[in-house]
N, C-alpha and C. Protein backbone atom coordinates (compact mmCIF):
# COMPACT_ATOMS: atom_id res chain seq x y z
N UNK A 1 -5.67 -20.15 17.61
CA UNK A 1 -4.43 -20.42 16.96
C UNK A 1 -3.91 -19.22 16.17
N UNK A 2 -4.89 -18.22 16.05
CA UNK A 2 -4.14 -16.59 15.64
C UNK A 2 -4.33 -16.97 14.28
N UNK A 3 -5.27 -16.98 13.59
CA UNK A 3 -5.84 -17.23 12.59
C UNK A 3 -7.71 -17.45 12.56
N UNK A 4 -7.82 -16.26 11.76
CA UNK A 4 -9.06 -16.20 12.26
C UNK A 4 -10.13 -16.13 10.94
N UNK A 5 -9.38 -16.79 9.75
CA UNK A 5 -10.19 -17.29 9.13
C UNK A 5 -10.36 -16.15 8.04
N UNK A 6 -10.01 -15.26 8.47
CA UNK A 6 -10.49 -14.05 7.22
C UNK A 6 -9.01 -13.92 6.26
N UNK A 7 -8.37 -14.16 5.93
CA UNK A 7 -7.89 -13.95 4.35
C UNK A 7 -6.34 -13.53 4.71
N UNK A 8 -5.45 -13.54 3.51
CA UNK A 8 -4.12 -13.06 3.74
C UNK A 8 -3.80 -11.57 4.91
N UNK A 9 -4.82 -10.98 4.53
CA UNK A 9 -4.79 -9.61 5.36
C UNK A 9 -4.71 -8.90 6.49
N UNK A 10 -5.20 -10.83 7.24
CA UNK A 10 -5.35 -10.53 9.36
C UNK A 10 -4.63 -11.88 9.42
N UNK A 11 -3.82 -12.88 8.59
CA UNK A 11 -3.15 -13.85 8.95
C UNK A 11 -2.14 -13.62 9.49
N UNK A 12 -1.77 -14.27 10.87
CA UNK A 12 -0.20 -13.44 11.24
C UNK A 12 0.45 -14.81 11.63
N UNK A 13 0.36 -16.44 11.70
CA UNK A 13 0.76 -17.55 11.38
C UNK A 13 1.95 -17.78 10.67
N UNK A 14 3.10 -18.54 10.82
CA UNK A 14 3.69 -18.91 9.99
C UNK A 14 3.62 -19.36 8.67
N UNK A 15 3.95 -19.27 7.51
CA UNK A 15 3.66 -18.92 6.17
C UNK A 15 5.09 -19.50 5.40
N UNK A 16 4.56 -20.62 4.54
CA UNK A 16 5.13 -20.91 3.36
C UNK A 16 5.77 -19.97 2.65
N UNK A 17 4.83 -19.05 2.27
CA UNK A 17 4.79 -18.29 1.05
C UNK A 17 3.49 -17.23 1.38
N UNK A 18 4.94 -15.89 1.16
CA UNK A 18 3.50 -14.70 1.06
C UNK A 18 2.81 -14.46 0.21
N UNK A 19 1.77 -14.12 0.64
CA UNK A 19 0.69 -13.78 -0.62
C UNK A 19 1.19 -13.33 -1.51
N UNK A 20 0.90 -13.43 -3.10
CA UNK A 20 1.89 -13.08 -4.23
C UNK A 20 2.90 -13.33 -4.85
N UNK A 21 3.55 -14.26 -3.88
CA UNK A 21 5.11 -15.08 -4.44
C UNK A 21 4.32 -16.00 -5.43
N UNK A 22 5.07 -15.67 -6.30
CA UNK A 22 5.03 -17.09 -7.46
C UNK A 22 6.42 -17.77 -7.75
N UNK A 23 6.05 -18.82 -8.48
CA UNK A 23 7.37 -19.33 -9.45
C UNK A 23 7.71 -18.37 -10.91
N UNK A 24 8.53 -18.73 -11.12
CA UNK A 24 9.43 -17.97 -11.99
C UNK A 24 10.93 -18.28 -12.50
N UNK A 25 11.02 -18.26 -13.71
CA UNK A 25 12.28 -18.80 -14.43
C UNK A 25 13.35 -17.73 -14.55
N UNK A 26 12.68 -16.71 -14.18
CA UNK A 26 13.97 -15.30 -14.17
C UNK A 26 13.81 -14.58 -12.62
N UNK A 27 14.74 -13.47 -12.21
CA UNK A 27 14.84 -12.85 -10.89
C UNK A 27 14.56 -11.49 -11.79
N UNK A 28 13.51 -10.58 -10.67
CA UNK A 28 13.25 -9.20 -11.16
C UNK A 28 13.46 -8.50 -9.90
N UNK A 29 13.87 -7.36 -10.33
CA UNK A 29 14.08 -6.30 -9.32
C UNK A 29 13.50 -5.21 -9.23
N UNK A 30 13.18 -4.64 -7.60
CA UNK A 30 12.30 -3.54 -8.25
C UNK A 30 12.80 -2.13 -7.39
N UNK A 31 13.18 -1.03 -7.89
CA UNK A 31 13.99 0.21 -7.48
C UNK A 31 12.47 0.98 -7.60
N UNK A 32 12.49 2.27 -6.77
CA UNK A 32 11.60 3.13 -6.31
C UNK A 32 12.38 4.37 -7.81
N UNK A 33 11.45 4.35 -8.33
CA UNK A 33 11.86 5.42 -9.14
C UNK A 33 11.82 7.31 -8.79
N UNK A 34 10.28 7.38 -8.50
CA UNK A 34 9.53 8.40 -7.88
C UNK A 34 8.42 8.69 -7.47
N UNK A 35 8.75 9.26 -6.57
CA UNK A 35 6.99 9.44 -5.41
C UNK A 35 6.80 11.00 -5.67
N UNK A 36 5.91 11.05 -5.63
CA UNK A 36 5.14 12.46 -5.72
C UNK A 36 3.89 12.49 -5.22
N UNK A 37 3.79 12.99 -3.56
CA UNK A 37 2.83 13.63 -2.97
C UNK A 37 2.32 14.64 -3.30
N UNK A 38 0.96 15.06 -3.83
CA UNK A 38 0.12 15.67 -4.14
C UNK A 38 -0.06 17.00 -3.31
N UNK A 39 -1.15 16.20 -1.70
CA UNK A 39 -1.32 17.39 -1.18
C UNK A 39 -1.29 17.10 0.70
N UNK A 40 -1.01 17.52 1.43
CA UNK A 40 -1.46 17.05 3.04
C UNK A 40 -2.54 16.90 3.16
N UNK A 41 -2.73 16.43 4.32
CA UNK A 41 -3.99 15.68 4.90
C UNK A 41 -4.47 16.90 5.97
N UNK A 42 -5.59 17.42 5.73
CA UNK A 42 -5.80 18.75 6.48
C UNK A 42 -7.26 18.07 6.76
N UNK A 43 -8.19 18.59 7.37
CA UNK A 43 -9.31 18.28 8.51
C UNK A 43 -9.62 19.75 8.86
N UNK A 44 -11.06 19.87 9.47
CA UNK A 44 -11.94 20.87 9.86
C UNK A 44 -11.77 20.41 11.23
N UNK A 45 -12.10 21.68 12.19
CA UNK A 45 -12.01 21.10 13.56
C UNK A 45 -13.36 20.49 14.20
N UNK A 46 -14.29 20.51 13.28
CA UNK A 46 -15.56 19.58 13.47
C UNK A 46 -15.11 18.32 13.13
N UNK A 47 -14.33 17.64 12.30
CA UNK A 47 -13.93 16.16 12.05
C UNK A 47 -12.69 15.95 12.94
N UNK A 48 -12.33 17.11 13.15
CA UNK A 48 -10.79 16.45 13.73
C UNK A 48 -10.97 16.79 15.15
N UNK A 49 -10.91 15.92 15.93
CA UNK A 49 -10.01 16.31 17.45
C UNK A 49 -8.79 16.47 17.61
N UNK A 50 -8.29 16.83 19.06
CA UNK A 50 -7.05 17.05 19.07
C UNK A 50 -5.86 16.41 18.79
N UNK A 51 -4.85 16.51 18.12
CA UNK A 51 -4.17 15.62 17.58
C UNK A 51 -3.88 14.44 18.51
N UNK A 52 -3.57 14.75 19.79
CA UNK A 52 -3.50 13.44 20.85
C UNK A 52 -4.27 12.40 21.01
N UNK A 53 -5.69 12.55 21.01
CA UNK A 53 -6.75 11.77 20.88
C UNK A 53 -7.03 11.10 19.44
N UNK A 54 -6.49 12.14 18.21
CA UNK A 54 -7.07 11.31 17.13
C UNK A 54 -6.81 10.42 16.51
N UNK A 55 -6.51 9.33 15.95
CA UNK A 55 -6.08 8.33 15.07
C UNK A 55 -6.50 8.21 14.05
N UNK A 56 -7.82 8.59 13.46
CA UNK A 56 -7.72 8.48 12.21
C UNK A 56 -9.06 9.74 12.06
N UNK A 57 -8.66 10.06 10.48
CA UNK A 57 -9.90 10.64 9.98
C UNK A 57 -11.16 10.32 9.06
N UNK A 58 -11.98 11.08 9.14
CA UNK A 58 -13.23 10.43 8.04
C UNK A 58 -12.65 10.40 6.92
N UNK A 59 -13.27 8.98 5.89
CA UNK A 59 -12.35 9.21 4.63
C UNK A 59 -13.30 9.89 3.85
N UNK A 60 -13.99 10.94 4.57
CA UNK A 60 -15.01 12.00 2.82
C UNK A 60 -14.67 12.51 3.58
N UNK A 61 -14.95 14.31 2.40
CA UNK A 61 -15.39 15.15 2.71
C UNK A 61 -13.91 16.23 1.60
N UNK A 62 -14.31 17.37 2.21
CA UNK A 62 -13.35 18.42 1.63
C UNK A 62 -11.59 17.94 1.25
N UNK A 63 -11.19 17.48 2.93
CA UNK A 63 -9.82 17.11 2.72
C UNK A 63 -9.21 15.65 2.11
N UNK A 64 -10.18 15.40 1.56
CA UNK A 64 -9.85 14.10 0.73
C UNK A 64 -9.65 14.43 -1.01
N UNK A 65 -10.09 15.45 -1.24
CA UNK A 65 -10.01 16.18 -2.83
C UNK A 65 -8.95 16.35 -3.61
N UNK A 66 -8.31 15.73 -3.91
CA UNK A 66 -7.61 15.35 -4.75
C UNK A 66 -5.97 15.18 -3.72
N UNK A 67 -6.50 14.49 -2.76
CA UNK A 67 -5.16 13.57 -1.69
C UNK A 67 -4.68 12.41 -2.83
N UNK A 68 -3.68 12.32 -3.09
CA UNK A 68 -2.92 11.36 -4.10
C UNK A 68 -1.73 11.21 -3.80
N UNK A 69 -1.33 9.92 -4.47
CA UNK A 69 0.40 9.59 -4.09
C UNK A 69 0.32 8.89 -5.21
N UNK A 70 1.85 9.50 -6.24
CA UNK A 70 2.16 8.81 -7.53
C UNK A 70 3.04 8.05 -7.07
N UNK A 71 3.10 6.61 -7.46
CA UNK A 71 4.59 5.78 -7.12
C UNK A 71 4.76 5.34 -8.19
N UNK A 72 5.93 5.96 -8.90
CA UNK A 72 6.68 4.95 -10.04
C UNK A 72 7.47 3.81 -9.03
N UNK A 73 7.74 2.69 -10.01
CA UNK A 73 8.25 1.90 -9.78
C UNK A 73 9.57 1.36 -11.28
N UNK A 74 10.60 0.77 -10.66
CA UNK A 74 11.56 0.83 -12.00
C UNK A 74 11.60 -1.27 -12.04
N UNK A 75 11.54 -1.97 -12.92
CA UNK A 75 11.55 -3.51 -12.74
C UNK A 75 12.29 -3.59 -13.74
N UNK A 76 13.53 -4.40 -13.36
CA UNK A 76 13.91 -5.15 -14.30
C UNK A 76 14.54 -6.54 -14.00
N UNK A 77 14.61 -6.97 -15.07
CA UNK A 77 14.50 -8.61 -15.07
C UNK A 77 16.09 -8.86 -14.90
N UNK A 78 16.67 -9.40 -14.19
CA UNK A 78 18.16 -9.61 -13.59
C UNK A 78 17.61 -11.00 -14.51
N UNK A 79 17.89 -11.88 -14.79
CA UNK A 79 17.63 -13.16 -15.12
C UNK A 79 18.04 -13.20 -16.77
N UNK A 80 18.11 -14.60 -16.92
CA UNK A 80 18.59 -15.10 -18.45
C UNK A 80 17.36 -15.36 -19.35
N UNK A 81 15.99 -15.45 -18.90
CA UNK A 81 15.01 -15.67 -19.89
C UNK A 81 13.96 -14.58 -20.32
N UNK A 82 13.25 -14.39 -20.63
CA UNK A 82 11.83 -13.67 -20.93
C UNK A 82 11.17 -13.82 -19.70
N UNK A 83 10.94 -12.83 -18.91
CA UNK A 83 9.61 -12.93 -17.83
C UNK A 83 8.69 -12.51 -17.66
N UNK A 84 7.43 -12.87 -17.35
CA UNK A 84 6.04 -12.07 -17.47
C UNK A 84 6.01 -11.57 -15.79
N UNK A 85 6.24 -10.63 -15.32
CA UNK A 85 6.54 -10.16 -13.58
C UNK A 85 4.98 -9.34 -13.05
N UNK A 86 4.29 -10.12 -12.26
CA UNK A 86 3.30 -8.79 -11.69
C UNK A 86 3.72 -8.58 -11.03
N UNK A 87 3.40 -7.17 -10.83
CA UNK A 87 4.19 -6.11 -9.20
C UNK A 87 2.90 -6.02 -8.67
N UNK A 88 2.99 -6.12 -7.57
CA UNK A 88 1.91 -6.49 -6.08
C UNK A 88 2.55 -5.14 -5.36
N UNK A 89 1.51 -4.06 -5.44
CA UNK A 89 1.23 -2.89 -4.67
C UNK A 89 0.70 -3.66 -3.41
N UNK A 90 1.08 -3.54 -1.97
CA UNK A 90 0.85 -3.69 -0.51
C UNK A 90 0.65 -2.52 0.17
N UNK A 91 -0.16 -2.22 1.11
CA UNK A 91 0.22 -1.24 1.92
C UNK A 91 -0.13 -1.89 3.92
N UNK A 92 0.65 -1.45 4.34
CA UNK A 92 0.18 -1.90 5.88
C UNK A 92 0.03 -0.73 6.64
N UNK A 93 -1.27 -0.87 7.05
CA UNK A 93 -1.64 0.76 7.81
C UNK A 93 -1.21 0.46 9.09
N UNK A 94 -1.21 1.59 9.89
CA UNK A 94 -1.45 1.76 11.16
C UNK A 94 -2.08 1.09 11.79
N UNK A 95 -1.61 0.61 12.80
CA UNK A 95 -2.67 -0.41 13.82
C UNK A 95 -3.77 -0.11 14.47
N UNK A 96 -4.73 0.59 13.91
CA UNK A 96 -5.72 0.44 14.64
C UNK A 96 -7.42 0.40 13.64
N UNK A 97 -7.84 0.98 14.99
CA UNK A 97 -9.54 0.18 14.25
C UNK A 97 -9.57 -1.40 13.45
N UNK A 98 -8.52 -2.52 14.29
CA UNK A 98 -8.52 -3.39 13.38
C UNK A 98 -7.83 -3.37 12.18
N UNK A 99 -7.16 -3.08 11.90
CA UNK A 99 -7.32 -2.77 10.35
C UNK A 99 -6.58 -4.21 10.03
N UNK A 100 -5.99 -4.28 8.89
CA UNK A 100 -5.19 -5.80 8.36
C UNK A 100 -3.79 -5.42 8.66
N UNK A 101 -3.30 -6.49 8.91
CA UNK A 101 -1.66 -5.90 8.82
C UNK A 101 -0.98 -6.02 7.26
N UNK A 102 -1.74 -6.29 6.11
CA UNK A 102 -1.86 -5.79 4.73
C UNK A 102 -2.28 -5.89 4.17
N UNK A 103 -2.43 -5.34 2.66
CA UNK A 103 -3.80 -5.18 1.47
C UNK A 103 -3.03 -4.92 0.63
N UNK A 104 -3.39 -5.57 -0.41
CA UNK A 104 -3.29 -5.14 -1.93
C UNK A 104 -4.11 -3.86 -2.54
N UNK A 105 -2.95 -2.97 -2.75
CA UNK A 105 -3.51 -1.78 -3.23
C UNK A 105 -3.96 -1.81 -4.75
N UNK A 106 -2.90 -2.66 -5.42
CA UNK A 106 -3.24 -3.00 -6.90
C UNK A 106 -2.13 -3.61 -7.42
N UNK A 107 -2.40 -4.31 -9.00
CA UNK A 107 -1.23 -4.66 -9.56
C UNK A 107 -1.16 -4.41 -10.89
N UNK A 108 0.17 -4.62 -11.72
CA UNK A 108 0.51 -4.33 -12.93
C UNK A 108 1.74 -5.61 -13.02
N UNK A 109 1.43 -5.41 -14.71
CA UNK A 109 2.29 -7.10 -15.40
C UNK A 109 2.96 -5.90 -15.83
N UNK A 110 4.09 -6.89 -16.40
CA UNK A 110 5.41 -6.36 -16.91
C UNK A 110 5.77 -7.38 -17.65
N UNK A 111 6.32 -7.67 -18.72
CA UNK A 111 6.49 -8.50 -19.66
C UNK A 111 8.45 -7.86 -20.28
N UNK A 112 9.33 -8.73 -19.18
CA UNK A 112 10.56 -7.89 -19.88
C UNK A 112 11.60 -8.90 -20.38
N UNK A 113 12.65 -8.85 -21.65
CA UNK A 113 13.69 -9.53 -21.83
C UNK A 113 14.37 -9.74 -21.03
N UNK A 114 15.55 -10.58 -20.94
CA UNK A 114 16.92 -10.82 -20.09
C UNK A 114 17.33 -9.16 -19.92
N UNK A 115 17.72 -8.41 -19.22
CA UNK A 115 18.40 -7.42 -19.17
C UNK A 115 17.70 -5.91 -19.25
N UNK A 116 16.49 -6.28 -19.74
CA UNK A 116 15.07 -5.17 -19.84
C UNK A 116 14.70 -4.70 -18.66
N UNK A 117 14.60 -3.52 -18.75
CA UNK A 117 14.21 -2.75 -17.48
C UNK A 117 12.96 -2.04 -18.18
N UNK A 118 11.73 -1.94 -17.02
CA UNK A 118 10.76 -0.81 -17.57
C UNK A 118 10.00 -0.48 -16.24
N UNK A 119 9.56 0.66 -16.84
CA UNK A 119 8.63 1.56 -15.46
C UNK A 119 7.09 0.82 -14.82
N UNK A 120 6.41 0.90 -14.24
CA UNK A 120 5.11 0.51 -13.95
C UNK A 120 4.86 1.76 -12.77
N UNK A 121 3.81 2.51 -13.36
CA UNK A 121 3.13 3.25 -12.17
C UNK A 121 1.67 3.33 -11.34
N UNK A 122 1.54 3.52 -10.19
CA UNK A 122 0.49 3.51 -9.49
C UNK A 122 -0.18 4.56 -8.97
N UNK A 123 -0.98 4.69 -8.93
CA UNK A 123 -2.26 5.64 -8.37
C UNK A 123 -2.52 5.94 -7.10
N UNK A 124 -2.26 5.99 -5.78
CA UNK A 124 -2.96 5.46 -4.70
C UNK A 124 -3.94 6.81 -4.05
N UNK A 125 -4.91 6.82 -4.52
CA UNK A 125 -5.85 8.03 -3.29
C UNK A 125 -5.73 7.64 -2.31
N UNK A 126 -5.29 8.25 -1.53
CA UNK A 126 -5.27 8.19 -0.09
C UNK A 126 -6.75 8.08 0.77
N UNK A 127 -7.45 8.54 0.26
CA UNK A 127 -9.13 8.23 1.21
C UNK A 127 -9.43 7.07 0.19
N UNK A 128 -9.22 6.69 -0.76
CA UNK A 128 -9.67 5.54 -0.96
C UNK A 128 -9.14 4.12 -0.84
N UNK A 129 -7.97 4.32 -1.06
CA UNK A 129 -6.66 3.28 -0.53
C UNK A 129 -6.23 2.83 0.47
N UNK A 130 -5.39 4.15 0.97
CA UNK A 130 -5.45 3.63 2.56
C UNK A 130 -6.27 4.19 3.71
N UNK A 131 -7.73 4.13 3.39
CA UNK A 131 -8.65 3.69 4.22
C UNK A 131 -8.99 2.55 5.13
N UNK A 132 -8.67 2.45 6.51
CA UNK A 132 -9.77 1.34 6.93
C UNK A 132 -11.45 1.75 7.63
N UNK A 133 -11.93 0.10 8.01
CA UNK A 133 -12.99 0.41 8.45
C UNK A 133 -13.44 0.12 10.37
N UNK A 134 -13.48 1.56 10.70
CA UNK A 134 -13.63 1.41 12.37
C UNK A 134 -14.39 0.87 12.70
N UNK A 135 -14.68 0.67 13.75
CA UNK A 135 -15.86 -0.24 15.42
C UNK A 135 -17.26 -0.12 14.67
N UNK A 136 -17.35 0.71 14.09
CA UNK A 136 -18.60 1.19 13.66
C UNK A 136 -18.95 1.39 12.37
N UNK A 137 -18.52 0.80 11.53
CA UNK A 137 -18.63 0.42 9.97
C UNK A 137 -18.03 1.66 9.20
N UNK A 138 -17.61 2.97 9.68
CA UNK A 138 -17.69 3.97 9.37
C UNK A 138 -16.25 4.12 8.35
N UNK A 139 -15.81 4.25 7.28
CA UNK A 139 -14.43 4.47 6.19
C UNK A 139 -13.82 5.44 7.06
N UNK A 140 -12.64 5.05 7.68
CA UNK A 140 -11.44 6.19 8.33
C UNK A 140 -9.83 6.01 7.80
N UNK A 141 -9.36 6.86 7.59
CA UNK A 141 -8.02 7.15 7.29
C UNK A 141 -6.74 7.28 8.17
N UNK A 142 -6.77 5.77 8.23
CA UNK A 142 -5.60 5.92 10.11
C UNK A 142 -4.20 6.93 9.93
N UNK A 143 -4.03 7.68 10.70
CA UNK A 143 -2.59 8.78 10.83
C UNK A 143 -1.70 7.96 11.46
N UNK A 144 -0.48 8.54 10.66
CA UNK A 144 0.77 7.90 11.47
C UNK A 144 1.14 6.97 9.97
N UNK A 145 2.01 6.01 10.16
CA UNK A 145 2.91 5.64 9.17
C UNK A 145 1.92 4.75 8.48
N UNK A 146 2.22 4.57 7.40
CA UNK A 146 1.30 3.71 6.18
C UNK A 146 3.28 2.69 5.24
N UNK A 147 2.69 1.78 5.60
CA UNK A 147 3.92 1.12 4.90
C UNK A 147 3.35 0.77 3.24
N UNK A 148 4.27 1.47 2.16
CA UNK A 148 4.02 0.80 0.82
C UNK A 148 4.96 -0.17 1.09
N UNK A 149 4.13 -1.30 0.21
CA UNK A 149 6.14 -2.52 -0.21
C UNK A 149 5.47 -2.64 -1.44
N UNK A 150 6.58 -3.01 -2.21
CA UNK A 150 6.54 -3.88 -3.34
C UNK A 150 7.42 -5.20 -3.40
N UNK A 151 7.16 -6.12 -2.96
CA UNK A 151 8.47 -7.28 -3.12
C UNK A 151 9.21 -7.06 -1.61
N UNK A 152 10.48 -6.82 -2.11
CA UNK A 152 11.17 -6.24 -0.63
C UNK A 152 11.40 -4.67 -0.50
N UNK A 153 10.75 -4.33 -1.34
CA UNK A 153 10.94 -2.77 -1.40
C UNK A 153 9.90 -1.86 -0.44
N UNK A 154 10.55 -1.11 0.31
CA UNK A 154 9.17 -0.48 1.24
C UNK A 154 9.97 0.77 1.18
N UNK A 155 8.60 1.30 1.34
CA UNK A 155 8.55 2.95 1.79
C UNK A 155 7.93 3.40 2.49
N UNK A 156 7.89 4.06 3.39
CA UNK A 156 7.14 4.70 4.53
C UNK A 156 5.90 5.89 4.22
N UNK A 157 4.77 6.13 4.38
CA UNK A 157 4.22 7.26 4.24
C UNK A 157 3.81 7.89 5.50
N UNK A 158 3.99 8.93 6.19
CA UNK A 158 3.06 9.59 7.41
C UNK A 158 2.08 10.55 6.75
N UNK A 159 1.28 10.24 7.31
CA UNK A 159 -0.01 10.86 7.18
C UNK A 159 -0.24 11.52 8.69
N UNK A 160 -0.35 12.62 8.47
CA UNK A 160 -1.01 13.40 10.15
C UNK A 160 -1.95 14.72 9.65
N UNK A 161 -2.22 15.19 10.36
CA UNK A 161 -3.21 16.36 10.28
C UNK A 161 -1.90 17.83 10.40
C-alpha cells in the first residue's frame, strides 16, 4: 500500500496533515532572509569517481571541514493574537541510496506579537545534515539538488564536485 511503516520520512500516502502542521490562533509567515554558503564540495580522486558515475560522496574526511550553510529565516506573525510559532527546518535530498523524501534538519520557537516580525537562524553542515545512508550502511552525501523548505518556503541547494 506504499507505506512501509518507517516514519514521516519514506511515507508517500495521502496525508491529512504534514508532519509539523499544528493548530494555531494566528497566521505566520516565513521570508528567506539570507543564505550564506561557506565553502564547495571538493573530493580527492581516490573518493571521487567520475562525475557521471558518481552520486554521492563519503560524508568524512578533508572535504567536509568546515562545509556549512547559514539560513536566516525572517517570521512574522500576520495574525491578531500572540503566537508561540516553531519553524520546522526540512530538507529533501536527492533520490538515491534510498534516502527519505524528507527530514527534519532542526527547529526553533518564536514567540511573536500581532504584527512582530523576528529572525530565527540555522546551522546546516552539510556532511552532517544532508547526509544519507547507502546499500551498505556507509554516511554519503548525495550530489545534485537538496531541497530546504520551511512551511511553503523552499530553496534549492546543488551540491556537485
Amino acid at each position: 500500500m506504499g507505506y512501509q511503516g518507517r516514519t514521516y520520512r519514506f511515507y508517500t500516502g495521502d496525508k491529512g496533515f504534514a508532519f509539523g502542521d499544528g493548530l494555531s490562533y494566528t497566521t505566520m509567515s516565513h521570508t528567506s532572509c539570507r543564505r550564506h554558503h561557506r565553502r564547495c564540495l571538493c573530493g580527492s580522486p581516490t573518493t571521487i569517481r567520475a562525475a557521471e558515475e558518481c552520486v554521492s560522496v563519503e560524508a568524512t574526511g578533508d572535504h567536509c571541514e568546515g562545509l556549512a550553510y547559514d539560513l536566516h529565516l525572517r517570521v512574522e506573525n500576520m495574525g491578531a493574537v500572540v503566537g508561540m510559532h516553531s519553524v520546522l527546518l526540512f530538507s529533501s535530498p536527492p533520490s538515491v541510496h534510498g534516502a527519505p523524501s524528507k527530514h527534519l534538519l532542526g527547529f526553533k520557537k518564536a514567540s511573536l506579537a500581532p504584527g512582530e516580525a523576528g529572525t530565527v537562524a540555522f546551522w546546516v553542515d552539510v556532511c552532517r545534515d544532508l547526509s544519507v545512508v547507502d546499500e551498505l550502511g556507509q554516511r554519503k552525501v548525495a550530489l545534485g539538488g537538496h531541497m530546504l523548505h520551511v512551511g511553503d518556503l523552499k530553496h534549492t541547494m546543488n551540491l556537485r564536485i
